[in-house]
PDB file of N, CA and C in Angstrom:
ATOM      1  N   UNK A   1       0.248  -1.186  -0.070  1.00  0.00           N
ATOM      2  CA  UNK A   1       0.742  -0.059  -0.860  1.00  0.00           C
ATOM      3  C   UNK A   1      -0.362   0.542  -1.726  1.00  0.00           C
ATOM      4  N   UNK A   2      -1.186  -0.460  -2.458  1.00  0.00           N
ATOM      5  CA  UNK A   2      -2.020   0.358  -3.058  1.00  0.00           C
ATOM      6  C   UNK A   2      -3.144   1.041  -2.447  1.00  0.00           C
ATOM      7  N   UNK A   3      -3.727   0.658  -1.179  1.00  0.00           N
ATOM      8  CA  UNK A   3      -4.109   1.222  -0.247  1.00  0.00           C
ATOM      9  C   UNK A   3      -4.505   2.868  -0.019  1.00  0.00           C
ATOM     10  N   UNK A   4      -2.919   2.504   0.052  1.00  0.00           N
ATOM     11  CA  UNK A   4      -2.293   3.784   0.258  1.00  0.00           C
ATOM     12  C   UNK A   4      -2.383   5.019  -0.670  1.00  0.00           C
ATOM     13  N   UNK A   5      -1.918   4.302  -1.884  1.00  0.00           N
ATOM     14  CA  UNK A   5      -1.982   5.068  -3.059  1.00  0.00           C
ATOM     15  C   UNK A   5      -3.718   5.687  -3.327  1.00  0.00           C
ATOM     16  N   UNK A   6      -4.644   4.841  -3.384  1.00  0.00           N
ATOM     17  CA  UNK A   6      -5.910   4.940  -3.636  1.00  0.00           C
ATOM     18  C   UNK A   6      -6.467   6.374  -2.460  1.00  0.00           C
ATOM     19  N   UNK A   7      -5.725   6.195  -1.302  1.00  0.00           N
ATOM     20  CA  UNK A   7      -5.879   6.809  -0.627  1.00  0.00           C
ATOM     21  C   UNK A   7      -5.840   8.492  -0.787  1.00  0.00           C
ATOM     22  N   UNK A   8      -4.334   8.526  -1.558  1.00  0.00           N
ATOM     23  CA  UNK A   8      -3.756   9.551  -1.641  1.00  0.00           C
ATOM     24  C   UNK A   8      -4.423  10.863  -3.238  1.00  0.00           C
ATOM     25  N   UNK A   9      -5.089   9.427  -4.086  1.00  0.00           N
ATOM     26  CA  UNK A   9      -5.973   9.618  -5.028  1.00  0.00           C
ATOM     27  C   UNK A   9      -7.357  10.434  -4.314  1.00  0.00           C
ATOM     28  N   UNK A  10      -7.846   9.758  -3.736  1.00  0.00           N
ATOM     29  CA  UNK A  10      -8.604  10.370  -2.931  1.00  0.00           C
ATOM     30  C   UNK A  10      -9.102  11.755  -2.273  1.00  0.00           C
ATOM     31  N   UNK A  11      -7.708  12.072  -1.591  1.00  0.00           N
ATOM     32  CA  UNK A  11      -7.305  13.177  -1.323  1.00  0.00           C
ATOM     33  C   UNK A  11      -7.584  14.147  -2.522  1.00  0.00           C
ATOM     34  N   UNK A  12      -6.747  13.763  -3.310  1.00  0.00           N
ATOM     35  CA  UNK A  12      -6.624  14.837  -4.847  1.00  0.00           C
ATOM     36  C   UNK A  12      -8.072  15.071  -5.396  1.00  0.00           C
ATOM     37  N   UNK A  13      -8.627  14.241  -5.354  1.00  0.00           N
ATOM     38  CA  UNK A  13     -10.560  13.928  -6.127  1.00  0.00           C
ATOM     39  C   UNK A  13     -11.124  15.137  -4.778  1.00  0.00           C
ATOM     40  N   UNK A  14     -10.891  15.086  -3.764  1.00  0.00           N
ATOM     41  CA  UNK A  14     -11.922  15.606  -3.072  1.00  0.00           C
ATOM     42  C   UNK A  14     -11.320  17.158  -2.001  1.00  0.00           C
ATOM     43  N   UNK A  15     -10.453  17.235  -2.457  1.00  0.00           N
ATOM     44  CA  UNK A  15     -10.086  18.854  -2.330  1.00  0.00           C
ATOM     45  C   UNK A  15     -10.287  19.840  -2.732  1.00  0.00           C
ATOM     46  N   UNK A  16     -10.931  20.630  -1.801  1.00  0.00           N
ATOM     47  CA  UNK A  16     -11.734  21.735  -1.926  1.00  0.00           C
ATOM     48  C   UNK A  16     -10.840  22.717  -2.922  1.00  0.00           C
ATOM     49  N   UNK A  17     -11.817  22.945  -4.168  1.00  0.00           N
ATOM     50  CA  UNK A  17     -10.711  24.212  -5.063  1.00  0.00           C
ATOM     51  C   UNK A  17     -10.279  23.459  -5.895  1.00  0.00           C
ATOM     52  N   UNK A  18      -9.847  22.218  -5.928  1.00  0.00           N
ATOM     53  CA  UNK A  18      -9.004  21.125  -6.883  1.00  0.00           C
ATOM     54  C   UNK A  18      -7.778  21.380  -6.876  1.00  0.00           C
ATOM     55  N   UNK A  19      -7.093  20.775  -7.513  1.00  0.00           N
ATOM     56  CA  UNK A  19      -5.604  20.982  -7.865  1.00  0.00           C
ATOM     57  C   UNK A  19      -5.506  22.140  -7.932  1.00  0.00           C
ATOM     58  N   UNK A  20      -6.166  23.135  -8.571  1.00  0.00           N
ATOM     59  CA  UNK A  20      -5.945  24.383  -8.228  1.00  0.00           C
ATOM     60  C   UNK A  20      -5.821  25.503  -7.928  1.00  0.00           C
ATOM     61  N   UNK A  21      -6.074  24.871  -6.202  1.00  0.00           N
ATOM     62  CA  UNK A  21      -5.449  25.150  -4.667  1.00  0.00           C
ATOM     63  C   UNK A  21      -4.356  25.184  -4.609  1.00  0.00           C
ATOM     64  N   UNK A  22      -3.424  24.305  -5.097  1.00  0.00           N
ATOM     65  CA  UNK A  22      -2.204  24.119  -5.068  1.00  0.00           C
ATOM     66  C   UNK A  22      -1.385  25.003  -5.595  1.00  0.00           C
ATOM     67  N   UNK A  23      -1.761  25.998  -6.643  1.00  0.00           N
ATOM     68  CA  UNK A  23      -1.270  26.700  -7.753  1.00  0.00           C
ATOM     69  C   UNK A  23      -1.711  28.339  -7.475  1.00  0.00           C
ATOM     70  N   UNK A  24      -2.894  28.105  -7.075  1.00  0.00           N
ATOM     71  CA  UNK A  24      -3.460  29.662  -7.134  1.00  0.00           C
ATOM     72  C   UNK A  24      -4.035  29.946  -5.617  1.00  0.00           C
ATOM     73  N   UNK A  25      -3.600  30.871  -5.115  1.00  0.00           N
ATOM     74  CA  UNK A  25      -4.094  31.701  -3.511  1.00  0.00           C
ATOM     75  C   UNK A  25      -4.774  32.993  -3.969  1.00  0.00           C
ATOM     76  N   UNK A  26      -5.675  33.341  -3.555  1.00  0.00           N
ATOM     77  CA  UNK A  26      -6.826  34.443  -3.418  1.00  0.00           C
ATOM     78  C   UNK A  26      -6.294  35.165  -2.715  1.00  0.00           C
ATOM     79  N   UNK A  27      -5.827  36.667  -3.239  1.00  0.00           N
ATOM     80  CA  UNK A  27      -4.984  37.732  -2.419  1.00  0.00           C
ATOM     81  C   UNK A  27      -6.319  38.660  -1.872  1.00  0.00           C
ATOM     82  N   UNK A  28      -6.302  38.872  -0.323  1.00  0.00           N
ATOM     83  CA  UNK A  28      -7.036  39.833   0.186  1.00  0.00           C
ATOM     84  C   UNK A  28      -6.785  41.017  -0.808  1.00  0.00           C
ATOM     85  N   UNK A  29      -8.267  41.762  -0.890  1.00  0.00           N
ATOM     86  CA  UNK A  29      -8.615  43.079  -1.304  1.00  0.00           C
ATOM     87  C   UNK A  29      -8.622  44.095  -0.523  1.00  0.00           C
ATOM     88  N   UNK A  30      -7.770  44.995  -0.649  1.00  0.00           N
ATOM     89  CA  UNK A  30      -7.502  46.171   0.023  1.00  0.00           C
ATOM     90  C   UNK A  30      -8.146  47.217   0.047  1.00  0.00           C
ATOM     91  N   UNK A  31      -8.616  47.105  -1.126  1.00  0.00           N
ATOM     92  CA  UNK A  31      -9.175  49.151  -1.896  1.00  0.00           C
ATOM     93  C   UNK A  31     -10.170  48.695  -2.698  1.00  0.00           C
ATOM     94  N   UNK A  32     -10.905  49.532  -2.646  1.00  0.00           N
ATOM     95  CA  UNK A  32     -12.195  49.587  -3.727  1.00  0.00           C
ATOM     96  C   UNK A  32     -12.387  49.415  -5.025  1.00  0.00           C
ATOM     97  N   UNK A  33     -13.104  49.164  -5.732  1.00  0.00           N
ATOM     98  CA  UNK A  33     -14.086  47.831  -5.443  1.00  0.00           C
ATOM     99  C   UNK A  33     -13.370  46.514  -5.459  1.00  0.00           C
ATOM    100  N   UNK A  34     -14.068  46.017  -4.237  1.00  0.00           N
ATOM    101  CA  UNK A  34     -13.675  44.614  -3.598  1.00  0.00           C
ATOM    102  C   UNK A  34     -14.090  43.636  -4.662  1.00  0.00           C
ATOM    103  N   UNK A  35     -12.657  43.200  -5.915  1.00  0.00           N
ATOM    104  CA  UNK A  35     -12.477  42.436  -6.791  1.00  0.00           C
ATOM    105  C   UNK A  35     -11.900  41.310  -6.252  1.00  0.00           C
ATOM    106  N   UNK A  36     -11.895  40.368  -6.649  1.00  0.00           N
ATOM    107  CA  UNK A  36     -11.050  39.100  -5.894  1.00  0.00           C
ATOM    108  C   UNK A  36     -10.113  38.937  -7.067  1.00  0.00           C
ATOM    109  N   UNK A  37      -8.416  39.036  -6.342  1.00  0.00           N
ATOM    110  CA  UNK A  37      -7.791  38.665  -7.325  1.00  0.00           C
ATOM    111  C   UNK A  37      -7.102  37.781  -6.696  1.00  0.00           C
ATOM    112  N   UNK A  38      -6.120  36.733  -7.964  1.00  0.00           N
ATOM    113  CA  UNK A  38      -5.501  35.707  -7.859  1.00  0.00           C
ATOM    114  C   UNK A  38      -4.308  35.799  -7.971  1.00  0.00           C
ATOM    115  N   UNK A  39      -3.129  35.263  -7.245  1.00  0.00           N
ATOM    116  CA  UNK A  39      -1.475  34.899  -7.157  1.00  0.00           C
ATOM    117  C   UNK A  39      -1.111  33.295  -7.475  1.00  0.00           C
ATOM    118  N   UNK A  40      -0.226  33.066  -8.498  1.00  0.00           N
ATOM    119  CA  UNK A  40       0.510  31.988  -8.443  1.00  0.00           C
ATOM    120  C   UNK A  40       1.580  32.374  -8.512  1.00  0.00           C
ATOM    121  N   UNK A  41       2.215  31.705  -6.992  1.00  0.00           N
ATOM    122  CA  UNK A  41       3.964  32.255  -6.992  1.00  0.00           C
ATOM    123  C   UNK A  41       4.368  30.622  -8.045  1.00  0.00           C
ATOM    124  N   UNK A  42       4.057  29.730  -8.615  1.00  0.00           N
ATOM    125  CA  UNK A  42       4.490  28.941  -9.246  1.00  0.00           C
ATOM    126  C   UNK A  42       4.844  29.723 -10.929  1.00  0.00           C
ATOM    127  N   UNK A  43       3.803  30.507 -11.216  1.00  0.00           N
ATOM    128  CA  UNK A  43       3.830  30.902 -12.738  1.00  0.00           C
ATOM    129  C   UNK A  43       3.953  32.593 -12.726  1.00  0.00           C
ATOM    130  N   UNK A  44       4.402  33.208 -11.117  1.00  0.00           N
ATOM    131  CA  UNK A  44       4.319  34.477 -11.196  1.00  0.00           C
ATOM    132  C   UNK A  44       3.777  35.364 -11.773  1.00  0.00           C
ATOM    133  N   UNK A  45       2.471  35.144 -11.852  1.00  0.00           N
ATOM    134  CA  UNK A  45       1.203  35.783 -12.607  1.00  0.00           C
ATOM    135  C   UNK A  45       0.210  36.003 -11.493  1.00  0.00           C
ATOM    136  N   UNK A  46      -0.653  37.373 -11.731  1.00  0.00           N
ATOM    137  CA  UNK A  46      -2.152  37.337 -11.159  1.00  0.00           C
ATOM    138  C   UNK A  46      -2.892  37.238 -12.063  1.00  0.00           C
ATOM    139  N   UNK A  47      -4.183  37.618 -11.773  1.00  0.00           N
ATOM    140  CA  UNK A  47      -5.333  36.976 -12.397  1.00  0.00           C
ATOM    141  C   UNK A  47      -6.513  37.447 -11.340  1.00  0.00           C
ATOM    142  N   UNK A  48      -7.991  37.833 -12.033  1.00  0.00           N
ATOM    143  CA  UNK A  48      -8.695  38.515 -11.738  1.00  0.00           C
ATOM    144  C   UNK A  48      -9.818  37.307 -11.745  1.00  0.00           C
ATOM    145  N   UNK A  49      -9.998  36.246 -12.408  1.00  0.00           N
ATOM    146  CA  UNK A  49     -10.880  35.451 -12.703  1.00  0.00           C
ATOM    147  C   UNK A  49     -10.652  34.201 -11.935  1.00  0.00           C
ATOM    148  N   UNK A  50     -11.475  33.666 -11.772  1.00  0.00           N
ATOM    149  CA  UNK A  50     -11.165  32.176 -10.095  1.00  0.00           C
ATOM    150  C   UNK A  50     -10.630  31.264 -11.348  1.00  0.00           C
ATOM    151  N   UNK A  51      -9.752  30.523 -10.977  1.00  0.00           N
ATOM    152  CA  UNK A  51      -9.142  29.594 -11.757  1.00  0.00           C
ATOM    153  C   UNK A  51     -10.142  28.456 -11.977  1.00  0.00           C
ATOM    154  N   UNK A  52     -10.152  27.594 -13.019  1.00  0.00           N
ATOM    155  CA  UNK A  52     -11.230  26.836 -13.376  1.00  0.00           C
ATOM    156  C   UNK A  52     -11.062  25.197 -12.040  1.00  0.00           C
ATOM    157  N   UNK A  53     -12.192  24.613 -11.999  1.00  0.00           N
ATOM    158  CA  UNK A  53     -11.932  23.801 -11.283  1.00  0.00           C
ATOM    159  C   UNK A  53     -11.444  22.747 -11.386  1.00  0.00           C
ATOM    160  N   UNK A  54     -10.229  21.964 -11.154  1.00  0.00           N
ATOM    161  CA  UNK A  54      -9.606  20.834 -11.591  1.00  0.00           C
ATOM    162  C   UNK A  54      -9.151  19.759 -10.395  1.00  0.00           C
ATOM    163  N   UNK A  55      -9.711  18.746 -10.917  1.00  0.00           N
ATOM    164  CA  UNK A  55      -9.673  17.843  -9.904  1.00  0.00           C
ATOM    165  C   UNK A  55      -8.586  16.644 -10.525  1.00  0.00           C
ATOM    166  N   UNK A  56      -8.000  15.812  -9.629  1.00  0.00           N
ATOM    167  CA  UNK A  56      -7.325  14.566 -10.337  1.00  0.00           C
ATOM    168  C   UNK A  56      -5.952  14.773  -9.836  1.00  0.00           C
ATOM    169  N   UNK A  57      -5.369  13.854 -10.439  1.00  0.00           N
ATOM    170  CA  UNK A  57      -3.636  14.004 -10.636  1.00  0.00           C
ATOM    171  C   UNK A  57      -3.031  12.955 -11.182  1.00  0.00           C
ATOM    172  N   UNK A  58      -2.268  12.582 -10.892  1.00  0.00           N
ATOM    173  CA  UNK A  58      -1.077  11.609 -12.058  1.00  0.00           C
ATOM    174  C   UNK A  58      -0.845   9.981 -11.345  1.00  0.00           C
ATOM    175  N   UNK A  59      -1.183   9.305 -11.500  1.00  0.00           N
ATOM    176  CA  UNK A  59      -0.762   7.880 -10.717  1.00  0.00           C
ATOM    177  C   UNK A  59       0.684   7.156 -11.504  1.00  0.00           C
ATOM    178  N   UNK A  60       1.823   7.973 -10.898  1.00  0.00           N
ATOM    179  CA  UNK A  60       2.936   7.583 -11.505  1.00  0.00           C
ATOM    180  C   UNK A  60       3.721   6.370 -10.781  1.00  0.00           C
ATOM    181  N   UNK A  61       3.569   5.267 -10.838  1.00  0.00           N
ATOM    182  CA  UNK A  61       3.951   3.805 -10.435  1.00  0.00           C
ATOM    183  C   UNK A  61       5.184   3.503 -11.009  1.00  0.00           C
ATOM    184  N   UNK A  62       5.640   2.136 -10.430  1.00  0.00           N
ATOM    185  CA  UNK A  62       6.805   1.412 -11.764  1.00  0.00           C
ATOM    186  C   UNK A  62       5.542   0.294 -12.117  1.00  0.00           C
ATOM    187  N   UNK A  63       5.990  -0.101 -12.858  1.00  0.00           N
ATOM    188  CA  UNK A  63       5.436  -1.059 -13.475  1.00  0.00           C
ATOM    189  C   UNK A  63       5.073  -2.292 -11.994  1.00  0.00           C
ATOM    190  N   UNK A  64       3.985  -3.251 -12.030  1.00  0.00           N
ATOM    191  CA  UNK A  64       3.446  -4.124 -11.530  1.00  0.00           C
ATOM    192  C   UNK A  64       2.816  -3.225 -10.095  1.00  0.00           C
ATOM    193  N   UNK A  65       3.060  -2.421  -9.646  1.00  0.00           N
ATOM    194  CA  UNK A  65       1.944  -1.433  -8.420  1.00  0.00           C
ATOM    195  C   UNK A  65       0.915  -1.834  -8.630  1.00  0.00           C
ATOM    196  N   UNK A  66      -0.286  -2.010  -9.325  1.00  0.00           N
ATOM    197  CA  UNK A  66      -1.580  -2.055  -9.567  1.00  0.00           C
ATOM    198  C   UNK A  66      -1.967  -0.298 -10.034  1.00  0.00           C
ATOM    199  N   UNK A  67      -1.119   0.375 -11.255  1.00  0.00           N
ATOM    200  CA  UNK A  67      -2.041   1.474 -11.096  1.00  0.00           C
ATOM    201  C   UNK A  67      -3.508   1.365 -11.433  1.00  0.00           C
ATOM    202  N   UNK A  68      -3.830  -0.153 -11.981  1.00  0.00           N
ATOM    203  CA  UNK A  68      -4.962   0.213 -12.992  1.00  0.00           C
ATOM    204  C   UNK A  68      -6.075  -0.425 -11.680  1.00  0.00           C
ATOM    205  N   UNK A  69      -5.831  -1.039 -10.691  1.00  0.00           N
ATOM    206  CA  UNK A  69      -6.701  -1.430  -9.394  1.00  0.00           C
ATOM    207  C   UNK A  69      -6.665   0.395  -8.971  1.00  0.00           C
ATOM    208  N   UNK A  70      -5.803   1.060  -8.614  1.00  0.00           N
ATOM    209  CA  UNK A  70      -5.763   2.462  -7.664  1.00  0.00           C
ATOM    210  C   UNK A  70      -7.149   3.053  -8.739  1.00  0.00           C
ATOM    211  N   UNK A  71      -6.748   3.191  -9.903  1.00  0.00           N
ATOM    212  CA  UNK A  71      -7.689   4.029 -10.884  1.00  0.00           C
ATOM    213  C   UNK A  71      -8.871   3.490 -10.533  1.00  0.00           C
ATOM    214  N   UNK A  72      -9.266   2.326 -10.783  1.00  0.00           N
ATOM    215  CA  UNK A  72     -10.598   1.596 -10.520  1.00  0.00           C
ATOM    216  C   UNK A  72     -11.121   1.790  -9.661  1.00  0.00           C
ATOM    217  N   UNK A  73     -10.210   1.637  -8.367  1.00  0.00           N
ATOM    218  CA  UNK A  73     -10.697   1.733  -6.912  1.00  0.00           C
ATOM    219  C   UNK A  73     -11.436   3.202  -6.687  1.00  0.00           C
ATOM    220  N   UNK A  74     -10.741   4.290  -7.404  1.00  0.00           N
ATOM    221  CA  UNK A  74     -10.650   5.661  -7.291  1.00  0.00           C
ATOM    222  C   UNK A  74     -11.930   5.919  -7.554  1.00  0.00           C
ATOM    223  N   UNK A  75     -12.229   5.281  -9.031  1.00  0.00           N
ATOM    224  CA  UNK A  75     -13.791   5.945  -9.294  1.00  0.00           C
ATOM    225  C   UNK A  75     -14.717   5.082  -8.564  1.00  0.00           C
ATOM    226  N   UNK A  76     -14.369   3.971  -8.441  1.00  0.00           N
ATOM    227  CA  UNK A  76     -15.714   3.153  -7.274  1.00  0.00           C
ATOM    228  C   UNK A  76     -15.891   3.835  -6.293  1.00  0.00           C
ATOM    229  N   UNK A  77     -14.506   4.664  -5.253  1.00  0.00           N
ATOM    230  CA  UNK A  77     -15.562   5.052  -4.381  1.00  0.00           C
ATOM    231  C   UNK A  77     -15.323   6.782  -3.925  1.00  0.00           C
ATOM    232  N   UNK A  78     -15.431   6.665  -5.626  1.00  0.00           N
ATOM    233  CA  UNK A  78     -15.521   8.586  -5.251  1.00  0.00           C
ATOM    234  C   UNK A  78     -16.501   8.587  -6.827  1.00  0.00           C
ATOM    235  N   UNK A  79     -17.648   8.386  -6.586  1.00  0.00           N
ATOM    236  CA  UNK A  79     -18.600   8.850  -7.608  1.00  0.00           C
ATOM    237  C   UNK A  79     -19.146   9.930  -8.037  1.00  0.00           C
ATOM    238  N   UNK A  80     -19.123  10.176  -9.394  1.00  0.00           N
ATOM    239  CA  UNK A  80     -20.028  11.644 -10.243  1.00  0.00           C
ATOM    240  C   UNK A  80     -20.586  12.287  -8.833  1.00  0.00           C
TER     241      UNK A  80
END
């Protein structure tokens, strides 16, 4: 299980865009001048500026999982 979990940590650390990818999509530019703007259908807002980069997420367990082995594991083998 924790494996697994470490795994899924993983994923989150090394996705392109960070977490938020998940939140914000880059709407094609239509018309002049070619600005890049941003959509979150989560917070129904655009946005003109690239969202900042955020990496990580939440290791929400019950108690005895090993979150604190997943965390450990996480930064051993996903380094600075």
């Amino acid at each position: 299980f924790q494996k697994q979990s470490v795994q899924w940590a993983l994923q989150r650390e090394r996705t392109p865009g960070g977490i938020q990818s998940f939140f914000w999509g880059k709407v094609p530019a239509v018309a002049e001048p070619m600005t890049d703007l941003y959509f979150s259908p989560l917070f129904d807002r655009f946005r003109v500026t690239k969202p900042k980069l955020i990496r990580g997420g939440l290791i929400c367990e019950q108690m005895g999982l090993g979150k604190t082995i997943i965390a450990l594991s996480t930064i051993l083998l996903n380094p600075a």
